[in-house]
C-alpha atoms as a PDB file:
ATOM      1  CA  UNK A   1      -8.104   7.479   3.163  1.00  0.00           C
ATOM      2  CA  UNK A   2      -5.225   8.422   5.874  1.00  0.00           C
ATOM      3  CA  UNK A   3      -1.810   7.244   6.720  1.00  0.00           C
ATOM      4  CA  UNK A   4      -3.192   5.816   9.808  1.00  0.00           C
ATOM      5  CA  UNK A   5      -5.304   4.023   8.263  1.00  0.00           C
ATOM      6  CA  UNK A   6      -3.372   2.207   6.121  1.00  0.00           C
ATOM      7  CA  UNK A   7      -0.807   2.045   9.151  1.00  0.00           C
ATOM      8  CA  UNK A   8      -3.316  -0.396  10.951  1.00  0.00           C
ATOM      9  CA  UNK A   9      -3.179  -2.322   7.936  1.00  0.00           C
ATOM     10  CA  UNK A  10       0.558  -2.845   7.478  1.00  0.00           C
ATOM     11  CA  UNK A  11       1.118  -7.083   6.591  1.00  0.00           C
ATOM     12  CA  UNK A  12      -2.362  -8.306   6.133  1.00  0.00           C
ATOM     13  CA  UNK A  13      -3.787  -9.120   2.755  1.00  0.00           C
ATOM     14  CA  UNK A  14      -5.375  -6.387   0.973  1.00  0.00           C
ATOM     15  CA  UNK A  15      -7.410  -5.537  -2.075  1.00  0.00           C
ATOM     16  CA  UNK A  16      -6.363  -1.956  -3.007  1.00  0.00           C
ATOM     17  CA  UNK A  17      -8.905  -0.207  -5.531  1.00  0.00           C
ATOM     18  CA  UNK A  18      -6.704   3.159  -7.102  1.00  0.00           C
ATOM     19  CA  UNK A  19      -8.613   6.416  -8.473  1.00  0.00           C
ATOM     20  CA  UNK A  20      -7.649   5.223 -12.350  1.00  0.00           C
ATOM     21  CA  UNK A  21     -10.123   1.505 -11.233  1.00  0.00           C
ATOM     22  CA  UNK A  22      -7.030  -0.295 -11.169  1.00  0.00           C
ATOM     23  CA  UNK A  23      -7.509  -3.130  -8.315  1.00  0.00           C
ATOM     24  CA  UNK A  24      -4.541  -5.051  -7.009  1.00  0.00           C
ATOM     25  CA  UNK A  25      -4.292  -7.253  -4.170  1.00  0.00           C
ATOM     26  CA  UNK A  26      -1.238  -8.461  -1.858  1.00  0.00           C
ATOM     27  CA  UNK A  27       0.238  -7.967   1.338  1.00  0.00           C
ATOM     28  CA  UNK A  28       0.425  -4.335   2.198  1.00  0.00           C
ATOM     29  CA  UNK A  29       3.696  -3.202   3.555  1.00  0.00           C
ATOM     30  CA  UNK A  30       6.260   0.208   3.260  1.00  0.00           C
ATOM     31  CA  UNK A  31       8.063   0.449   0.055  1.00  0.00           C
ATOM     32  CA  UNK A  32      11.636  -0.640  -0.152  1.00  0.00           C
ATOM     33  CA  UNK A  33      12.677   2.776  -2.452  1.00  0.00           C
ATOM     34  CA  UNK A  34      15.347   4.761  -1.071  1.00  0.00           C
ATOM     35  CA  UNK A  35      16.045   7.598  -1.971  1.00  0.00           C
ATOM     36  CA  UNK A  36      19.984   7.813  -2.799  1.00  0.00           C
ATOM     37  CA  UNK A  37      20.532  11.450  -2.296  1.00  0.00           C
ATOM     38  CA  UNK A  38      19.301  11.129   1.469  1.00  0.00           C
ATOM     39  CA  UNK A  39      19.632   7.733   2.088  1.00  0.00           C
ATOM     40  CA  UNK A  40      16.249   7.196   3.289  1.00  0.00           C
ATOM     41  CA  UNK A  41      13.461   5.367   3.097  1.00  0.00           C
ATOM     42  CA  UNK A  42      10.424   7.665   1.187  1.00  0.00           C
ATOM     43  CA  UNK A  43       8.239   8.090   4.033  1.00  0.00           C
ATOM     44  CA  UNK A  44       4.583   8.387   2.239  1.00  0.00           C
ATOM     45  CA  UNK A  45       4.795   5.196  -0.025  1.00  0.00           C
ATOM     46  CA  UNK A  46       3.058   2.048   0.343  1.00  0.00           C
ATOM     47  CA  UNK A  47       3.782  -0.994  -1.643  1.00  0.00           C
ATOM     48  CA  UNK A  48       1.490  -4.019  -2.927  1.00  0.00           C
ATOM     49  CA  UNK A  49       3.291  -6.389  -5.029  1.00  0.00           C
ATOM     50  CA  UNK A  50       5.787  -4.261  -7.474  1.00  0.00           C
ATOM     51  CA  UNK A  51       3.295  -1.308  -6.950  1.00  0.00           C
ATOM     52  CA  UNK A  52       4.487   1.822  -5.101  1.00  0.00           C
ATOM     53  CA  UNK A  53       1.593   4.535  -4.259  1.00  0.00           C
ATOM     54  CA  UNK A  54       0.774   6.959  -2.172  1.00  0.00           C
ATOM     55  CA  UNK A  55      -1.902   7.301   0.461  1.00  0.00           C
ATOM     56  CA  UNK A  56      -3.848   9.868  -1.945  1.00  0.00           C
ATOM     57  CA  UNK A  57      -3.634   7.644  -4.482  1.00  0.00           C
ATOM     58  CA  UNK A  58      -6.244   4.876  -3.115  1.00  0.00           C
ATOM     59  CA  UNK A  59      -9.895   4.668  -3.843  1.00  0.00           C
ATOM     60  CA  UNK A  60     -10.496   1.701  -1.700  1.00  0.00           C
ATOM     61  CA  UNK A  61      -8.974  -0.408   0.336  1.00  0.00           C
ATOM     62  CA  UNK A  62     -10.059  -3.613   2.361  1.00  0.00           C
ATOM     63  CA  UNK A  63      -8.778  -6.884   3.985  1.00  0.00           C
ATOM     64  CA  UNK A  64      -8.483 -10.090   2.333  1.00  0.00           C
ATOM     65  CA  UNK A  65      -9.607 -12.857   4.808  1.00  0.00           C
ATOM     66  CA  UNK A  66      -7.315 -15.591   4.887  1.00  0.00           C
ATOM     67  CA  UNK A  67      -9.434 -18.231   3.459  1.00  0.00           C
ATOM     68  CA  UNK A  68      -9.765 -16.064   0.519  1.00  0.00           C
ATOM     69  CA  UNK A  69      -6.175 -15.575   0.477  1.00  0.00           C
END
């Protein structure tokens, strides 16, 4: 899996499958973590729900269709 990947994918409805088996689904957007030293947002994370990752962090990933959504 690649940034740009998951790029493409920003806002739709995902199924995210991590390394550990863990599967969540939501809408996949940036996460909203700053970091307070810089004042930044931290580049590499994605968010799904309350779940913060990182790109290398993803088994799987695919859209939800909306009808199962």
């Amino acid at each position: 899996m690649k940034k740009a990947e998951l790029m493409e994918l920003l806002g739709y409805p995902v199924e995210v499958t991590f390394l550990d088996g863990k599967v969540i689904t939501g809408r996949l957007g940036y996460t909203e973590r700053f970091s307070g030293k810089y004042n930044y947002r931290r580049p590499k994370y994605f968010t799904v729900q309350n779940y913060d990752f990182l790109v290398s962090h993803i088994k799987n990933i695919k859209v939800i269709h909306t009808s199962q959504w």
